[in-house]
C-alpha atoms as a PDB file:
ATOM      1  CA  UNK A   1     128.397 140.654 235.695  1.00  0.00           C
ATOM      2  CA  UNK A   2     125.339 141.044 233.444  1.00  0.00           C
ATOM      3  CA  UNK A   3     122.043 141.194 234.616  1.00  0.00           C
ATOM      4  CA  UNK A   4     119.469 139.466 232.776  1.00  0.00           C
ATOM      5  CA  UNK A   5     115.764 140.976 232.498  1.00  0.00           C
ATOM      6  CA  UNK A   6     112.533 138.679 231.924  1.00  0.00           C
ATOM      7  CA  UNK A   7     110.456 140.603 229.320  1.00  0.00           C
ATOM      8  CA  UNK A   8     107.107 140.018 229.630  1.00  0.00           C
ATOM      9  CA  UNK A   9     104.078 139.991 227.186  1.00  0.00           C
ATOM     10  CA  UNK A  10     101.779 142.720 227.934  1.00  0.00           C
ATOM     11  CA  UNK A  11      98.398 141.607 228.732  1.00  0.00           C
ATOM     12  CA  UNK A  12      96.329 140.829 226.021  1.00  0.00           C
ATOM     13  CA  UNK A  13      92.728 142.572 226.110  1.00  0.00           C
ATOM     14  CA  UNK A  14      89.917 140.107 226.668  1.00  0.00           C
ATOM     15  CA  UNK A  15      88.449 139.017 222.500  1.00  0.00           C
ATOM     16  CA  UNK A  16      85.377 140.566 222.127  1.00  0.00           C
ATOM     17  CA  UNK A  17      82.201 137.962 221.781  1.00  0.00           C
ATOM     18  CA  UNK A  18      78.540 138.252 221.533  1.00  0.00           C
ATOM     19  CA  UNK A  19      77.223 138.178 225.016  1.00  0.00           C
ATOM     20  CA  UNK A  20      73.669 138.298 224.309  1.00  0.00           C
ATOM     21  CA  UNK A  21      72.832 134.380 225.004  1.00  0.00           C
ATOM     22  CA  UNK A  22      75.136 134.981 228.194  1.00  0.00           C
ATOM     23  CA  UNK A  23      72.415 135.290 230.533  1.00  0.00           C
ATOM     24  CA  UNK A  24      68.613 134.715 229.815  1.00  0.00           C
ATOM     25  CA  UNK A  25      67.193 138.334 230.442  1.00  0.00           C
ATOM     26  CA  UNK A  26      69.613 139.588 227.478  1.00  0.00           C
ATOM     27  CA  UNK A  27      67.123 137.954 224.853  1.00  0.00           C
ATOM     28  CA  UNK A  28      64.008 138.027 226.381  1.00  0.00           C
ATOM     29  CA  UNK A  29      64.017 141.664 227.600  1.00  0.00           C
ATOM     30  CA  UNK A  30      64.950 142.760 224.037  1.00  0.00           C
ATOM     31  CA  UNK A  31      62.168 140.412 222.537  1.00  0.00           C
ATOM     32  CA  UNK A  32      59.841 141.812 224.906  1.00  0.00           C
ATOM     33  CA  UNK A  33      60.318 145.008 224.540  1.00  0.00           C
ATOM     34  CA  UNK A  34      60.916 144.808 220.348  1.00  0.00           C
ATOM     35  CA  UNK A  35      57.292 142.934 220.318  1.00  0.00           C
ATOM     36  CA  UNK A  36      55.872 145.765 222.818  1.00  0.00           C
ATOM     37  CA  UNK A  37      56.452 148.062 219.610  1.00  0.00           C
ATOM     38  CA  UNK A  38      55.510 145.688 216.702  1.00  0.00           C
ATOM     39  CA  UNK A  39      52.636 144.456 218.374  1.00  0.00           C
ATOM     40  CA  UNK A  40      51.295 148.067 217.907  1.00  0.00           C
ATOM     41  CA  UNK A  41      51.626 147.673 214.357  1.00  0.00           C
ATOM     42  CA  UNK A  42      50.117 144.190 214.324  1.00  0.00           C
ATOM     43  CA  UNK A  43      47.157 145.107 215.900  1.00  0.00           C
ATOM     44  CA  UNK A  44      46.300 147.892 213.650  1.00  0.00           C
ATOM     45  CA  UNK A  45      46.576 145.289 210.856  1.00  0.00           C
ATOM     46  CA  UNK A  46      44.359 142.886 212.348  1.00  0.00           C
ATOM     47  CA  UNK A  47      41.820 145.252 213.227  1.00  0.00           C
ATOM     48  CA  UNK A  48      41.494 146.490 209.536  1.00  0.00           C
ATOM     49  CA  UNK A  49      41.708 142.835 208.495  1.00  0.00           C
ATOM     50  CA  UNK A  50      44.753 143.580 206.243  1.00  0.00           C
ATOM     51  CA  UNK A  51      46.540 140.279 208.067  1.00  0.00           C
ATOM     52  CA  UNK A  52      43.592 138.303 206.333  1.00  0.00           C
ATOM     53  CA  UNK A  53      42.797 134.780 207.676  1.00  0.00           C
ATOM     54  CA  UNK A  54      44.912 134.400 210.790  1.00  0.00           C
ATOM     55  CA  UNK A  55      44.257 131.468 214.119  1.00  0.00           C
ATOM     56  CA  UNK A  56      43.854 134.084 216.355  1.00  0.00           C
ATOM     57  CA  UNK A  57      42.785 137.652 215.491  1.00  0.00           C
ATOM     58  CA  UNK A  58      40.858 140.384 217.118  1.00  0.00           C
ATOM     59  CA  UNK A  59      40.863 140.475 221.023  1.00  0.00           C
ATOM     60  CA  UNK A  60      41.801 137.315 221.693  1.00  0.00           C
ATOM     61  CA  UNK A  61      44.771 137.800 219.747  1.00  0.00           C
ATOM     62  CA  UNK A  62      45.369 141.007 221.442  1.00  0.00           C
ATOM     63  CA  UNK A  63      44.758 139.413 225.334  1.00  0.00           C
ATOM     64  CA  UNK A  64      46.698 136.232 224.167  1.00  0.00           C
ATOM     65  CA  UNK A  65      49.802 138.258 222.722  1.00  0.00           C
ATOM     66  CA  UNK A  66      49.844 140.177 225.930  1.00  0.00           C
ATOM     67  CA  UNK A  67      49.811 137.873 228.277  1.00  0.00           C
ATOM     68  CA  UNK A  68      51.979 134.565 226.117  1.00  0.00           C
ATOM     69  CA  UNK A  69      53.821 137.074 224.416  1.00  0.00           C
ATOM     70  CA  UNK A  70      54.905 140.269 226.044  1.00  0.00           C
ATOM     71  CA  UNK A  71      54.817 139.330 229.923  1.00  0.00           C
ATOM     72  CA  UNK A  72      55.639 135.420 229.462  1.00  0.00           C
ATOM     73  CA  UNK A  73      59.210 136.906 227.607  1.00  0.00           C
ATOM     74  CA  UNK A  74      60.209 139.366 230.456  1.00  0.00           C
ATOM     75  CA  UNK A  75      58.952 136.544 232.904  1.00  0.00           C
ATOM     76  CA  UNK A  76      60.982 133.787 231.403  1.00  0.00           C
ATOM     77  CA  UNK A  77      63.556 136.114 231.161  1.00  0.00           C
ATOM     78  CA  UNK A  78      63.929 137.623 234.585  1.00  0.00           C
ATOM     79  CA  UNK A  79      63.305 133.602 236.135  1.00  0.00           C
ATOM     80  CA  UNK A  80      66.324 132.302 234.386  1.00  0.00           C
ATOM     81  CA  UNK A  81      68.582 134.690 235.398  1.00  0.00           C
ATOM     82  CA  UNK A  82      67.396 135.175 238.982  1.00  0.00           C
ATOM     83  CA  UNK A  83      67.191 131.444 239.270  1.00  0.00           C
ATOM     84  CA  UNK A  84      71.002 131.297 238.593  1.00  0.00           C
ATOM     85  CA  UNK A  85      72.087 133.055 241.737  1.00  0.00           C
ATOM     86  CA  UNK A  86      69.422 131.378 243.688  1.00  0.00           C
ATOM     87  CA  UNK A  87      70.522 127.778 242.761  1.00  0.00           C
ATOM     88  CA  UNK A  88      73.816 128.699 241.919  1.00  0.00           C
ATOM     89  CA  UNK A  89      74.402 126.417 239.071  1.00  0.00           C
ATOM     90  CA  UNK A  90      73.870 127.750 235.494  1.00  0.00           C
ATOM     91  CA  UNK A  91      70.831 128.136 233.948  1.00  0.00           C
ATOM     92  CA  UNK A  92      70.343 127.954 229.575  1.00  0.00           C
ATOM     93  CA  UNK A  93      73.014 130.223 227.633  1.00  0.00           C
ATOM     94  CA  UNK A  94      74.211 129.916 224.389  1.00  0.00           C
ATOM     95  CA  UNK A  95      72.560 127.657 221.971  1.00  0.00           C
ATOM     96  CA  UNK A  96      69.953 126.401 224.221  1.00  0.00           C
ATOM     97  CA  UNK A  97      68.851 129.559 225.455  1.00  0.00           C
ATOM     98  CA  UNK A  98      68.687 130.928 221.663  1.00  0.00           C
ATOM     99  CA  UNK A  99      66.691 127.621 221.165  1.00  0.00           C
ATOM    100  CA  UNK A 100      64.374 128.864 223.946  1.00  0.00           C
ATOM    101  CA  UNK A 101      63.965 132.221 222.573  1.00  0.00           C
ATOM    102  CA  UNK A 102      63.121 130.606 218.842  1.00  0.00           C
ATOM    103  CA  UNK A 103      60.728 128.917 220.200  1.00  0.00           C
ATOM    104  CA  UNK A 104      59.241 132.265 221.882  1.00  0.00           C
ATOM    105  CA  UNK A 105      59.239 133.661 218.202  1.00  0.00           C
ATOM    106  CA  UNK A 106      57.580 130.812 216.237  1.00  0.00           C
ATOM    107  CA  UNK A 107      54.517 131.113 218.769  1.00  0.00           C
ATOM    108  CA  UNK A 108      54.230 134.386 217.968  1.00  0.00           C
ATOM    109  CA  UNK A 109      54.273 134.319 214.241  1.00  0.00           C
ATOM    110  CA  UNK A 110      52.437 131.018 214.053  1.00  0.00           C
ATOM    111  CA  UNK A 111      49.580 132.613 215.799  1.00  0.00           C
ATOM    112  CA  UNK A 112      48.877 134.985 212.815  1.00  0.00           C
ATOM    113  CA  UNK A 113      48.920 131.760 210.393  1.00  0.00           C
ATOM    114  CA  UNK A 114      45.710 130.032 209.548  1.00  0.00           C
ATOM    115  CA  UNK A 115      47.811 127.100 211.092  1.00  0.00           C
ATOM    116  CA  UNK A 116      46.269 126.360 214.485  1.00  0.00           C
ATOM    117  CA  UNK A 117      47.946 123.246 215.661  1.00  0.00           C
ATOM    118  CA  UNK A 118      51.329 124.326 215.212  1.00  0.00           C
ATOM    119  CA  UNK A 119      50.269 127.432 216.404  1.00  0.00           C
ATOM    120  CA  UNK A 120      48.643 125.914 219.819  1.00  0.00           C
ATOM    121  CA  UNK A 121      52.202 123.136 220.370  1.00  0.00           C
ATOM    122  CA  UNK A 122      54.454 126.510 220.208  1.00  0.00           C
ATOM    123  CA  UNK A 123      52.423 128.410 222.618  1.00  0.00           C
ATOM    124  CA  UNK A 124      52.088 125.395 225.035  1.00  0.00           C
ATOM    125  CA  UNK A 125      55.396 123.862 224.836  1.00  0.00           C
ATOM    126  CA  UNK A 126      57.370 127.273 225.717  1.00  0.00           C
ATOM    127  CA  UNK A 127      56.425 127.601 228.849  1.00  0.00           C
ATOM    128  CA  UNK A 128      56.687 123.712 229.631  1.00  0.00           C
ATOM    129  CA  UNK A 129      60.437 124.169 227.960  1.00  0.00           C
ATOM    130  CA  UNK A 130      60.716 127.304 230.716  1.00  0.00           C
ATOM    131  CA  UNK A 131      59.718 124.892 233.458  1.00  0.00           C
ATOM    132  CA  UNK A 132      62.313 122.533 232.712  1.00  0.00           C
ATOM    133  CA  UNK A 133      65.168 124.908 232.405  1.00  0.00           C
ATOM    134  CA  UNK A 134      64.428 126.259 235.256  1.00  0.00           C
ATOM    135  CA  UNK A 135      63.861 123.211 237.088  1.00  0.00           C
ATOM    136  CA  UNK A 136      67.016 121.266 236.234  1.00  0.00           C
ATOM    137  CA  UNK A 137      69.063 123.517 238.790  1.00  0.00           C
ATOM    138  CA  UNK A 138      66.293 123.890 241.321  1.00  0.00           C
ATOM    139  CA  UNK A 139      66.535 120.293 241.439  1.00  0.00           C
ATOM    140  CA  UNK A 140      70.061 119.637 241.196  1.00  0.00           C
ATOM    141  CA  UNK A 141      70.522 122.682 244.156  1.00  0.00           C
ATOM    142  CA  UNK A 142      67.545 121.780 246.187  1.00  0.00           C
ATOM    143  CA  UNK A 143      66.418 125.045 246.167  1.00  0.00           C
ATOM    144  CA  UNK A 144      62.698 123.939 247.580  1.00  0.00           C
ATOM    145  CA  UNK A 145      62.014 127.082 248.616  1.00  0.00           C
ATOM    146  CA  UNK A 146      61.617 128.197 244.219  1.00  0.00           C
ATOM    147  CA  UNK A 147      60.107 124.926 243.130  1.00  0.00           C
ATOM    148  CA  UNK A 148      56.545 127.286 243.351  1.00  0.00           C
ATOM    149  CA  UNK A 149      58.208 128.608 240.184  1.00  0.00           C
ATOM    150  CA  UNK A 150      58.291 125.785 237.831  1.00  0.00           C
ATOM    151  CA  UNK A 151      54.782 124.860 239.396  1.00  0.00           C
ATOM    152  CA  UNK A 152      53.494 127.968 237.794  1.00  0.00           C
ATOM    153  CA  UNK A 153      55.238 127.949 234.414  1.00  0.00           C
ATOM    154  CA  UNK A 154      53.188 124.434 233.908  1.00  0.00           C
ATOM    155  CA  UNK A 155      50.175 125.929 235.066  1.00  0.00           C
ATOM    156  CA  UNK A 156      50.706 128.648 232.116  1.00  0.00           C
ATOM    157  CA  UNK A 157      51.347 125.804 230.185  1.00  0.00           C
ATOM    158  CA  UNK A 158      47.903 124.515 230.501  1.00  0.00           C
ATOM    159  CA  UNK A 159      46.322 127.590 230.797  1.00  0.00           C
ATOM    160  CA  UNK A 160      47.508 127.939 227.109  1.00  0.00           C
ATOM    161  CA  UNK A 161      45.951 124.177 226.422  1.00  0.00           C
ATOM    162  CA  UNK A 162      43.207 125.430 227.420  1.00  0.00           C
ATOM    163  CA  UNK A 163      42.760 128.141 225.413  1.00  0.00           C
ATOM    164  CA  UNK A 164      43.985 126.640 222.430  1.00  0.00           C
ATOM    165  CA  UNK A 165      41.834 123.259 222.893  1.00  0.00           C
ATOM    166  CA  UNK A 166      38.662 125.895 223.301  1.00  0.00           C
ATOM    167  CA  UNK A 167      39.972 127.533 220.232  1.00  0.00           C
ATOM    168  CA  UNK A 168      40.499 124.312 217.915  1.00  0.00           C
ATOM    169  CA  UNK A 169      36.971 122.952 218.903  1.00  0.00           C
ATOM    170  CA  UNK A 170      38.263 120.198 221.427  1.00  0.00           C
ATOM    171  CA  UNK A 171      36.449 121.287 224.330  1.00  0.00           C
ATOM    172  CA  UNK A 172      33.552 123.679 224.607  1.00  0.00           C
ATOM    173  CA  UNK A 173      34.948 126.202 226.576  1.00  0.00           C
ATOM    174  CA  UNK A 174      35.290 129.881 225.705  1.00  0.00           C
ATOM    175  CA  UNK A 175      39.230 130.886 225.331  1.00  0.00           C
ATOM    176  CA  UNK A 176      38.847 134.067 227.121  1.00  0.00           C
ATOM    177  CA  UNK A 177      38.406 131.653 230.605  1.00  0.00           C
ATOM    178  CA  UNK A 178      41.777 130.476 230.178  1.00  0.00           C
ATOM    179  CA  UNK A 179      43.355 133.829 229.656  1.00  0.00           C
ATOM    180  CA  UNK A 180      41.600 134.669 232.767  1.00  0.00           C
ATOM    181  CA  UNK A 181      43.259 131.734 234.275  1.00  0.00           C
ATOM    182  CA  UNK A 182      46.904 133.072 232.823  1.00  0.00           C
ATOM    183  CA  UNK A 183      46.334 136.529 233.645  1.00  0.00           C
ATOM    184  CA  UNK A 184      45.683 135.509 237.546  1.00  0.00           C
ATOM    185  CA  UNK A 185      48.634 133.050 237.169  1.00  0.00           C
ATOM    186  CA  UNK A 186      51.084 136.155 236.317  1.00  0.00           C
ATOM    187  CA  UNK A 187      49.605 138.377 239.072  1.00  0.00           C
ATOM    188  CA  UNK A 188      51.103 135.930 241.555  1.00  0.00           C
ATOM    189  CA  UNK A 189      54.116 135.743 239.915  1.00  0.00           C
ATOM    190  CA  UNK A 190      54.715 139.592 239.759  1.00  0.00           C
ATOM    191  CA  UNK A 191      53.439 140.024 243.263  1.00  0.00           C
ATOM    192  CA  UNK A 192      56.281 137.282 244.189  1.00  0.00           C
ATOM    193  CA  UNK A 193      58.933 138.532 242.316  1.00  0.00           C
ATOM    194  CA  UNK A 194      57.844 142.366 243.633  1.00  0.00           C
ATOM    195  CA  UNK A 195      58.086 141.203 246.833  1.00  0.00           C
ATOM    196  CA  UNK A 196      61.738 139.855 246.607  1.00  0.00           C
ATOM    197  CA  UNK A 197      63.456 142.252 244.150  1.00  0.00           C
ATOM    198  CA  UNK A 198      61.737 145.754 244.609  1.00  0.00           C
ATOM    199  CA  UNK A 199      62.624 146.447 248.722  1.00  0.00           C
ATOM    200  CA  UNK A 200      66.206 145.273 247.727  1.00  0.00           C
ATOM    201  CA  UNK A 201      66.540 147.970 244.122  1.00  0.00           C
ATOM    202  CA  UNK A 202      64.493 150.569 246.047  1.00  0.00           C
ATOM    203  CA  UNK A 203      67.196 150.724 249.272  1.00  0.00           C
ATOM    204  CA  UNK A 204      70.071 150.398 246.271  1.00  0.00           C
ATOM    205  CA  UNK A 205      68.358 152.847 243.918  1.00  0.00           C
ATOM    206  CA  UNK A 206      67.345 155.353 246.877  1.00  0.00           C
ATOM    207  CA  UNK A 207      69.877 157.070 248.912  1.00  0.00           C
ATOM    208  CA  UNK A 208      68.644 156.729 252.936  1.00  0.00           C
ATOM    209  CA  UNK A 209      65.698 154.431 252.004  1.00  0.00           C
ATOM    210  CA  UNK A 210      64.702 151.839 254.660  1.00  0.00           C
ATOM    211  CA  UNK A 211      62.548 149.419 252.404  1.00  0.00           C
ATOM    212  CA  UNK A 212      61.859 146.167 254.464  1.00  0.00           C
ATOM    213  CA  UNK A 213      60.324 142.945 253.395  1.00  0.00           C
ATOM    214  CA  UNK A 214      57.215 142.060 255.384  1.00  0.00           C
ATOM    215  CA  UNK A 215      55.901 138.549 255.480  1.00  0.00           C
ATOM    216  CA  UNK A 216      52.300 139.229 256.798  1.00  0.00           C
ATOM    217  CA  UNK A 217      52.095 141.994 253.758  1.00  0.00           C
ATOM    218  CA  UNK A 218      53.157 139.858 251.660  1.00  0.00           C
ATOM    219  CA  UNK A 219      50.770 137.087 252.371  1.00  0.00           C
ATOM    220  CA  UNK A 220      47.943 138.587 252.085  1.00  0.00           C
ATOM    221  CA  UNK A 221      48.706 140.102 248.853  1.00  0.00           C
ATOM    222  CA  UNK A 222      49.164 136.777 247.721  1.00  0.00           C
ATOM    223  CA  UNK A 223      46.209 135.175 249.253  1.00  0.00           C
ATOM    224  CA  UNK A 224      44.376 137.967 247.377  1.00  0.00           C
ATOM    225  CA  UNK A 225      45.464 136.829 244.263  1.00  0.00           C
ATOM    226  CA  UNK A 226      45.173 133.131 244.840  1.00  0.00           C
ATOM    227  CA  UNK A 227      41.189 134.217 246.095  1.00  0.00           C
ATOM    228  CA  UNK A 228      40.889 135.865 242.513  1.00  0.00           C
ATOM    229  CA  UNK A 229      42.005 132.654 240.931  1.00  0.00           C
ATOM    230  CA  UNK A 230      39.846 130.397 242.820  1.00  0.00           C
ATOM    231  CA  UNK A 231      36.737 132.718 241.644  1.00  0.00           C
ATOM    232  CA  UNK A 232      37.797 132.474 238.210  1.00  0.00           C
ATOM    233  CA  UNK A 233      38.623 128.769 238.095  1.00  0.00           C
ATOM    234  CA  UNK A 234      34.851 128.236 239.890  1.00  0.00           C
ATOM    235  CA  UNK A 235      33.315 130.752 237.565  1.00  0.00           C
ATOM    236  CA  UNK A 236      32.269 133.095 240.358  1.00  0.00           C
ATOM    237  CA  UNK A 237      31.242 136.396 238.224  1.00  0.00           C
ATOM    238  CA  UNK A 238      29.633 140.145 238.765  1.00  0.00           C
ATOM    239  CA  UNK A 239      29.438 141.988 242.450  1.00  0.00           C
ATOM    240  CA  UNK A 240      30.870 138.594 244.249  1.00  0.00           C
ATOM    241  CA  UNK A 241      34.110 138.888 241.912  1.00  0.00           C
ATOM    242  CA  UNK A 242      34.362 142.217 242.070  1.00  0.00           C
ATOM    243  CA  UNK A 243      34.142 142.080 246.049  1.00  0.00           C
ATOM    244  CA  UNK A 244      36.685 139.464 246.238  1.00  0.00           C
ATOM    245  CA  UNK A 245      39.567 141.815 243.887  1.00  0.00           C
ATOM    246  CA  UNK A 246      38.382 145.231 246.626  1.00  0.00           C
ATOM    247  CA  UNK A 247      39.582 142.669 249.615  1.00  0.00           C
ATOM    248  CA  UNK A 248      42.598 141.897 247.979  1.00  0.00           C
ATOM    249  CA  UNK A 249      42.998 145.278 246.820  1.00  0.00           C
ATOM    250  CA  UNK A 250      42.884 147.158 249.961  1.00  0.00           C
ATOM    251  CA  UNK A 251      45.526 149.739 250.675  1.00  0.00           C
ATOM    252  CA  UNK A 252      47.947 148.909 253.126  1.00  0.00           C
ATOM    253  CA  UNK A 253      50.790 150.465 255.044  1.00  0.00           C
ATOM    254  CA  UNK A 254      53.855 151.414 253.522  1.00  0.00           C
ATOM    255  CA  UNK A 255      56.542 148.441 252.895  1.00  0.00           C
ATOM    256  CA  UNK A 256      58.980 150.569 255.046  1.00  0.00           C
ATOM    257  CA  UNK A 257      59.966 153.347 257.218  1.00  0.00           C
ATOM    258  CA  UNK A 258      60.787 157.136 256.459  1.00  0.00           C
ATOM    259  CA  UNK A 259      63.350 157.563 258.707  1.00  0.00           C
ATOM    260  CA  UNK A 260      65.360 159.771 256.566  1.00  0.00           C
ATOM    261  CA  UNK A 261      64.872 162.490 253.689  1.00  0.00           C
ATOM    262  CA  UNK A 262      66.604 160.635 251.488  1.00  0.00           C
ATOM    263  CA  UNK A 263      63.817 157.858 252.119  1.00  0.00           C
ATOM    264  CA  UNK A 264      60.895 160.172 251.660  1.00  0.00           C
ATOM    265  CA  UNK A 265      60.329 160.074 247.392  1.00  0.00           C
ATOM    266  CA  UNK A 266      60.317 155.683 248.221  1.00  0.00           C
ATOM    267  CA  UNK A 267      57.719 156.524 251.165  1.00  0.00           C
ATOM    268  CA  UNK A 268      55.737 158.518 248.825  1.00  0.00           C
ATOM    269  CA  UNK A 269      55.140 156.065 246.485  1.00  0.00           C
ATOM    270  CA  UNK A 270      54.882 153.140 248.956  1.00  0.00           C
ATOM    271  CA  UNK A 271      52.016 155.734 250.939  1.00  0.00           C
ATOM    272  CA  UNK A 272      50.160 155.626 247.841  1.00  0.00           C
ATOM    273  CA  UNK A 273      50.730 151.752 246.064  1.00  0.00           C
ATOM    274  CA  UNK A 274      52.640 149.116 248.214  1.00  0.00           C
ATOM    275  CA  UNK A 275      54.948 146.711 246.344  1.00  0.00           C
ATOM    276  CA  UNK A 276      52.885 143.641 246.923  1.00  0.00           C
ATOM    277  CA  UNK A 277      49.465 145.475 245.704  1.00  0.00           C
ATOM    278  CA  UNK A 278      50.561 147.596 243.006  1.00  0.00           C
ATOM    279  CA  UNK A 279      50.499 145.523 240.235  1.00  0.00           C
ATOM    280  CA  UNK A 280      47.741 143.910 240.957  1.00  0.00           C
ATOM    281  CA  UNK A 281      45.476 147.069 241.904  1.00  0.00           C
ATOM    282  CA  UNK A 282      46.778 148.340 238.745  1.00  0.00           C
ATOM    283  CA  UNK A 283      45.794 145.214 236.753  1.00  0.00           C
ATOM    284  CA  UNK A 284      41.978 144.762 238.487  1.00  0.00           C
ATOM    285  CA  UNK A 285      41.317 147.987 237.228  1.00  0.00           C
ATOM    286  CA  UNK A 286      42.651 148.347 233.798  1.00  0.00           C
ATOM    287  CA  UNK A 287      41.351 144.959 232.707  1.00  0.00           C
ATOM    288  CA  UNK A 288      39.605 142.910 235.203  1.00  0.00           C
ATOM    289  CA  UNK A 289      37.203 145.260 236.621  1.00  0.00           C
ATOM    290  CA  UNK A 290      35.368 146.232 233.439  1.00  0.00           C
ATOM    291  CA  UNK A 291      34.656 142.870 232.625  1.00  0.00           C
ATOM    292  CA  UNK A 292      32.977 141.664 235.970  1.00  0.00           C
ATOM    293  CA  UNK A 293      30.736 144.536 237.112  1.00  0.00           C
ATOM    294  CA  UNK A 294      30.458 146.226 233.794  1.00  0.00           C
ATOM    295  CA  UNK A 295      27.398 145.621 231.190  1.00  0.00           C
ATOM    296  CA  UNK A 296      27.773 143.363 228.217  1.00  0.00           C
ATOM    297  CA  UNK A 297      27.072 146.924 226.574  1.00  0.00           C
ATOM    298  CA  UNK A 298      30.399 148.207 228.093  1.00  0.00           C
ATOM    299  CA  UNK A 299      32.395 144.920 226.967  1.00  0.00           C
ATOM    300  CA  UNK A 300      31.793 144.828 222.895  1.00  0.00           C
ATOM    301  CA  UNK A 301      35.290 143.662 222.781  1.00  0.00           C
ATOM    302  CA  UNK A 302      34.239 140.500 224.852  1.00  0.00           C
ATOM    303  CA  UNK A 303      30.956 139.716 223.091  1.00  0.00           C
ATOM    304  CA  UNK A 304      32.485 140.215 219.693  1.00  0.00           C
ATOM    305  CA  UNK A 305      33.972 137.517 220.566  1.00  0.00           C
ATOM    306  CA  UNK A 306      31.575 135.556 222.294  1.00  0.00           C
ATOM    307  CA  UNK A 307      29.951 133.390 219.298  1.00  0.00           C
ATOM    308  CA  UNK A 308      31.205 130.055 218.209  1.00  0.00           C
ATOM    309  CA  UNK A 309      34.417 131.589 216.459  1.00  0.00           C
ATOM    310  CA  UNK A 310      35.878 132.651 220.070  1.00  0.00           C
ATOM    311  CA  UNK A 311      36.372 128.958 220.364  1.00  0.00           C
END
């Protein structure tokens, strides 16, 4: 009697696709970090004026590009994809997310056209478009714990009104206060996301490291930054703002123990910049510092553009 054999198919390989609008960090990181480059270029040509007539242009471009540009990308990026695990439900892909990331782009070519409105709805509806994609799962998940998020996405949103509504003539306020407001509004974002992410890569990353969250830390990094804000948002200036960043600044003990030597190059770095501080230590002095206790002889950047064309 014959015996019959099933044949089989063999498995078909997976079709290859374009994964980059798969997850949110794909774009942004690579926008980021392609504008970190360009924006080299572009600054050169501003300064020498080759770029002629442009919205924004000298150091305001320069602080607006950094902060809207650069850091809003890699924030926007690393939010959408880290708010997917935390709500589990799916945040942007595909066309919506490329939608997201056009919009990122169009801000930062409209701000080198002579075209200020257009310019100023880009830069202001992004992160407002941010807020609600990352809102719509926090919502639907009840995630309360991450609505902080979307809170501050809106408050970058009007940070950016307000620069742009100094800059158009609508209000008379210098634009430099609300990149002020936006650069204090990221601190508190990295210092949150540090807080979460970098104890959890460090014990992955490090072999024997014992990196521990800790809440009291933590806070007071944060209340640090939030006392920063408050003096920038009530105009508090000089030796009284500079006190306030040295209080939140203070070194603190490391974020973990040292129990083993393959836990003592983490330990080192933690003895000398704790996770929660770092960034903003790092920040206060490469760009804060100089303008509140320096001289308006040390700052020509900032009183080039003090006159009536800083907006």
């Amino acid at each position: 009697m014959s015996t019959l054999f099933a044949i089989e198919e063999p498995p078909q390989p997976p079709p290859k696709r374009f994964a980059l609008w798969d997850l949110a960090f794909r774009p942004f990181y690579l926008l980021a970090s392609g504008f970190a480059a360009l924006s080299i270029a572009l600054w050169a040509l501003q300064f020498s004026g080759l770029l002629g007539r442009t919205y924004l242009d000298g150091p305001l471009w320069h602080a607006h590009e950094m902060v809207f540009g650069f850091t809003l990308a890699v924030v926007v990026g690393f939010l959408l994809t880290a708010g997917s695990n935390w709500s589990n439900l799916p945040t942007p892909t595909g066309v919506p997310l490329a939608a997201l990331a056009a919009l990122w782009v169009a801000a930062r070519v409209l701000v080198l056209t002579p075209w200020g409105w257009a310019a100023a709805a880009a830069n202001i509806a992004f992160p407002l478009a941010a807020a609600i994609a990352l809102g719509i799962p926090f919502l639907r998940a009840r995630t309360r714990r991450n609505y902080f998020f979307v809170g501050l996405l809106v408050l970058l949103a009007i940070a950016a009104a307000f620069i742009h509504a100094g800059r158009l003539g609508l209000i008379a306020a210098p634009a430099w206060a609300g990149i002020q407001l936006a650069l204090d509004i990221v601190l508190f974002i990295v210092v949150v996301m540090g807080g979460r992410v970098i104890p959890m890569f460090t014990n992955n990353g490090v072999p024997g490291a014992t990196a521990v969250r800790k809440p009291l830390l933590e806070k007071a990094a944060l209340g640090g930054v939030l006392a920063l804000l408050a003096a920038d948002v009530l105009g508090i200036h000089g030796i009284a703002l500079a006190v306030i960043a040295a209080a939140a600044a203070v070194p603190m003990p490391p974020a973990g123990p040292c129990g083993s030597p393959g836990g003592r190059p983490a330990c080192r770095w933690y003895g000398s910049c704790t996770w929660p501080t770092c960034g903003f230590r790092s920040t206060w002095c490469c760009v804060r510092w100089p303008a509140s206790v320096g001289s308006r002889a040390r700052r020509p950047a900032m009183r080039w553009r003090s006159g009536p064309s800083a907006g």
